[in-house]
N, C-alpha and C. Protein backbone atom coordinates (compact mmCIF):
# COMPACT_ATOMS: atom_id res chain seq x y z
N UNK A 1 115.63 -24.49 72.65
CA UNK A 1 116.48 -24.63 71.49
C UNK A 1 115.71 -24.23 70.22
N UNK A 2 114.35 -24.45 69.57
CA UNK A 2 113.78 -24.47 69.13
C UNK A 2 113.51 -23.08 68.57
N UNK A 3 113.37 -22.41 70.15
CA UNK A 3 112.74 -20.72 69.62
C UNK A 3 113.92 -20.21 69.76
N UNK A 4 115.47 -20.11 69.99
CA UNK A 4 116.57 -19.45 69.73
C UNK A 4 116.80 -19.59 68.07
N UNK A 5 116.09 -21.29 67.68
CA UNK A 5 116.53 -21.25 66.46
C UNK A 5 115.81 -20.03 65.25
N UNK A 6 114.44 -20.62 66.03
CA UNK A 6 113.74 -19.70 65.26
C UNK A 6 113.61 -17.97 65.40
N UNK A 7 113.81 -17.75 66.23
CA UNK A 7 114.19 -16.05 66.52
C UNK A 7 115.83 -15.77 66.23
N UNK A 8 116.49 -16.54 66.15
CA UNK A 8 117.67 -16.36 65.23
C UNK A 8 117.57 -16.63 63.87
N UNK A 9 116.64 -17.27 62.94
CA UNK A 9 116.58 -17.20 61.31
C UNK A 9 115.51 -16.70 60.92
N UNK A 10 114.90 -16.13 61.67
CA UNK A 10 113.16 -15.53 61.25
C UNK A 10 113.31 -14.20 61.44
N UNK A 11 113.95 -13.71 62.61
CA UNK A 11 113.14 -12.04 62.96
C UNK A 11 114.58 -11.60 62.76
N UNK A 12 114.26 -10.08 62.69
CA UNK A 12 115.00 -9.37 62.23
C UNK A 12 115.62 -8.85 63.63
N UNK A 13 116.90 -8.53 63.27
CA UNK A 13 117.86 -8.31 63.91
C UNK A 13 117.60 -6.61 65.00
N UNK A 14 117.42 -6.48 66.29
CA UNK A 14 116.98 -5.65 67.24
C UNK A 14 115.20 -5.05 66.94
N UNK A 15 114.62 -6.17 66.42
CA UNK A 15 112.98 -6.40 66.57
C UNK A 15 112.68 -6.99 67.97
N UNK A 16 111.78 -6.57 68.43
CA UNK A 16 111.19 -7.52 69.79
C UNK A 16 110.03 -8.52 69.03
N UNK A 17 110.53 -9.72 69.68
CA UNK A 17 109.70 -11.11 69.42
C UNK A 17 108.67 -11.10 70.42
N UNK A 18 108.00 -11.42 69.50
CA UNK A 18 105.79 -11.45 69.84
C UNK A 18 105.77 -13.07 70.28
N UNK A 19 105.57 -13.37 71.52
CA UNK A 19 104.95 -14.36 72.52
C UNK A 19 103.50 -14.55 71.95
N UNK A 20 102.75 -15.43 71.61
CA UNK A 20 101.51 -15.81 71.79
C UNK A 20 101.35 -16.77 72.61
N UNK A 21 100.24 -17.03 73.49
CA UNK A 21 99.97 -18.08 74.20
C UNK A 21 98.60 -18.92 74.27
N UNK A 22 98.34 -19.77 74.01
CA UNK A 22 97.43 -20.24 73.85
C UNK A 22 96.98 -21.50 74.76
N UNK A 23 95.53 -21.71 75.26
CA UNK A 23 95.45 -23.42 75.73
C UNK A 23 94.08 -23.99 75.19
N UNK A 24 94.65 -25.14 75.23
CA UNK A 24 93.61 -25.71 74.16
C UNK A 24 92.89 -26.86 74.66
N UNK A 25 91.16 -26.99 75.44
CA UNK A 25 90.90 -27.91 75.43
C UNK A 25 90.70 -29.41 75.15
N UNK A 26 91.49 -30.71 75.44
CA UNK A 26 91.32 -31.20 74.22
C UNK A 26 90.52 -32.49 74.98
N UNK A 27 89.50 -32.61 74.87
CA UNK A 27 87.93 -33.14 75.47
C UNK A 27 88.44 -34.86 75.95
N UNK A 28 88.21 -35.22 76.84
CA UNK A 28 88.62 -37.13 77.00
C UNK A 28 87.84 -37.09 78.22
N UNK A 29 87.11 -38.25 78.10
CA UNK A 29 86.24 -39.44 79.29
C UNK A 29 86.91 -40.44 79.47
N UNK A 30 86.36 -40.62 80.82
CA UNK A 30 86.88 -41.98 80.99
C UNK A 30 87.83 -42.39 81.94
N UNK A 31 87.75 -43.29 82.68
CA UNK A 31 88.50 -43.37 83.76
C UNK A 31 89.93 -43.37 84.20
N UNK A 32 90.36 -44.00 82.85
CA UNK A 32 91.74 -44.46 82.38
C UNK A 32 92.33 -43.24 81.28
N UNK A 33 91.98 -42.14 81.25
CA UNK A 33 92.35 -40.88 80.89
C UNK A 33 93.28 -40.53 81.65
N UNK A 34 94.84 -40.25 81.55
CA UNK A 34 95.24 -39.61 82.69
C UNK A 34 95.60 -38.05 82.68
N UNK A 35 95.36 -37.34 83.88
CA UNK A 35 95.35 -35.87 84.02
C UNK A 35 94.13 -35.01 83.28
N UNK A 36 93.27 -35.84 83.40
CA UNK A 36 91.89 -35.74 82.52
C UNK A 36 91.11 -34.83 83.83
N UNK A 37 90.59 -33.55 83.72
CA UNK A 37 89.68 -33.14 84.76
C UNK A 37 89.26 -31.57 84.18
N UNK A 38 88.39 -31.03 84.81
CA UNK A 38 87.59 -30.29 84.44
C UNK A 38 87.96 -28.60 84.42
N UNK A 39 88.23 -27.91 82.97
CA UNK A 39 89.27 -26.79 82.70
C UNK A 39 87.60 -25.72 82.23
N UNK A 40 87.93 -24.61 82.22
CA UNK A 40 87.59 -23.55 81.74
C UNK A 40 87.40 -23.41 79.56
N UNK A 41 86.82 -23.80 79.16
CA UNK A 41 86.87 -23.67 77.74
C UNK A 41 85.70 -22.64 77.05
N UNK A 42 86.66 -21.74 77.08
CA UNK A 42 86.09 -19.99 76.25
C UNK A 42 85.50 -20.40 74.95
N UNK A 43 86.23 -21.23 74.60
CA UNK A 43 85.22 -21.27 73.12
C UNK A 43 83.89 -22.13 72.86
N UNK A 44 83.45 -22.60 73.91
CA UNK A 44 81.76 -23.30 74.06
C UNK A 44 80.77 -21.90 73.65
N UNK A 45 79.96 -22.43 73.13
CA UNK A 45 78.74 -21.54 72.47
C UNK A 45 78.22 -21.82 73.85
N UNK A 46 77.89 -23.18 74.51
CA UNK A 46 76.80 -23.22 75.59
C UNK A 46 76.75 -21.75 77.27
N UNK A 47 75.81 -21.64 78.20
CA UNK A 47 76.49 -21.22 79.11
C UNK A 47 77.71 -21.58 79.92
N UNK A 48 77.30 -22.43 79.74
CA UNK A 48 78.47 -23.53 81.08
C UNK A 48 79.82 -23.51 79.95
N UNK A 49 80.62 -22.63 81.07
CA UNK A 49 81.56 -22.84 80.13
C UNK A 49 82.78 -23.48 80.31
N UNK A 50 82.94 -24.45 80.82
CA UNK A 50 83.61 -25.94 81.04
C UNK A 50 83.43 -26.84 80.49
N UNK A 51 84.39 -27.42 80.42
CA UNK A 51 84.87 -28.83 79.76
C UNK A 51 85.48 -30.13 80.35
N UNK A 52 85.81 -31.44 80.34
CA UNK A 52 86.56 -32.49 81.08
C UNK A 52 87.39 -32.80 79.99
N UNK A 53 88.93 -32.73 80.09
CA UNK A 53 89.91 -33.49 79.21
C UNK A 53 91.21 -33.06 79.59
N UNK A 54 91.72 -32.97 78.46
CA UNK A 54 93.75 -32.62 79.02
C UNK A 54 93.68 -30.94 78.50
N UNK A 55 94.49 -30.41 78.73
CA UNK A 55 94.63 -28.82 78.86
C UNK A 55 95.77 -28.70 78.19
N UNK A 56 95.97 -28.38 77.43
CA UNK A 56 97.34 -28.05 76.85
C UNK A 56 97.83 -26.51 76.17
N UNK A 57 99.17 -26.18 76.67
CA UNK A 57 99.09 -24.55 76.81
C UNK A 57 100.19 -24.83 75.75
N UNK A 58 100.29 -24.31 74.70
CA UNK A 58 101.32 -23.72 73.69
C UNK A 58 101.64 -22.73 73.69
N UNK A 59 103.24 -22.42 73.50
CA UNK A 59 103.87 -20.84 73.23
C UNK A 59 104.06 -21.23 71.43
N UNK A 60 104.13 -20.02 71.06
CA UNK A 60 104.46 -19.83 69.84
C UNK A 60 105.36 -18.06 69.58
N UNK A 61 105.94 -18.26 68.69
CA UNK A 61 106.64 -17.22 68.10
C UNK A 61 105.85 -16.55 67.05
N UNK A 62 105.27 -15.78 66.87
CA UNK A 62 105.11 -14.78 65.61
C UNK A 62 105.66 -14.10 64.61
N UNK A 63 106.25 -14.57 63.46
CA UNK A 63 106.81 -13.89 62.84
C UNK A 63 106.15 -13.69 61.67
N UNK A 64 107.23 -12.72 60.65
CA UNK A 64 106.42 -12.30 59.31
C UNK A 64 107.32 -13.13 58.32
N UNK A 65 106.55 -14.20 57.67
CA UNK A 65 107.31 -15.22 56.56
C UNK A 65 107.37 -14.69 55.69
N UNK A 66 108.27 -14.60 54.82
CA UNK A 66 108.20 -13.77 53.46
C UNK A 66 106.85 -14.68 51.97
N UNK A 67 106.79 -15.59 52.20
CA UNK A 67 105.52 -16.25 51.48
C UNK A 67 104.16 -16.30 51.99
N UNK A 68 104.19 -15.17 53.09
CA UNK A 68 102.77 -15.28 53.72
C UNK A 68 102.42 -13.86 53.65
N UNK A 69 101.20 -13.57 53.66
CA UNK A 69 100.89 -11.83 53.60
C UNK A 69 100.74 -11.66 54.87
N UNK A 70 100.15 -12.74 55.87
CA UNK A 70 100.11 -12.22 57.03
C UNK A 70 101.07 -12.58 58.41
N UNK A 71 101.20 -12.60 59.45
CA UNK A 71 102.22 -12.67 60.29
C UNK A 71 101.37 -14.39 60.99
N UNK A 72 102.44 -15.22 61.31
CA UNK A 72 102.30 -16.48 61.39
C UNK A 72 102.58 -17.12 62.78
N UNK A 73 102.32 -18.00 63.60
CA UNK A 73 102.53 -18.00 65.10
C UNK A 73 102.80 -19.56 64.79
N UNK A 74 104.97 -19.56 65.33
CA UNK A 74 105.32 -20.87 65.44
C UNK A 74 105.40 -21.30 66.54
N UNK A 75 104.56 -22.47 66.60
CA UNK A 75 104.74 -23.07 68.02
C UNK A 75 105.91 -23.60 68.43
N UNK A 76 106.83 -23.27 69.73
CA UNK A 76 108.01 -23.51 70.19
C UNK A 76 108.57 -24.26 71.23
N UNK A 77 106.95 -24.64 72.31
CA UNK A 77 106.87 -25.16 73.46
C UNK A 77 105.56 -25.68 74.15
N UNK A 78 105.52 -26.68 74.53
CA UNK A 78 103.72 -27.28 74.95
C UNK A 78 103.67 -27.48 76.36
């Protein structure tokens, strides 16, 4: 519902809408963590490039806001 709304008042009419996707480590210990276990995280400086926590994948919409110079990514779904 969310991204019909927003690709119906944002983008222009026979434009193709830009998907971004993203996932986002988000770090938790502990026993009583639930769905807490060990993901892939690209953005560690270290070698090891893993992490332990919840994983969370966002879609977003990209559009061009007229108060922004550059093109903006609304998140639509987690």
């Amino acid at each position: 519902m969310v991204a019909r709304l927003v690709v119906a008042l944002l983008m222009p009419a026979g434009q193709p809408v830009a998907v971004a996707i993203d996932d986002t480590l988000f770090r938790r210990r502990g026993k009583k963590v639930w769905a807490a276990s060990w993901f892939h995280d690209g953005s560690v400086q270290d070698r090891h490039k893993t992490g332990r926590g919840n994983n969370w994948v966002i879609a977003a919409i990209v559009a061009d806001l007229p108060f922004c110079s550059r093109p903006v990514a609304l998140p639509v779904l987690t």
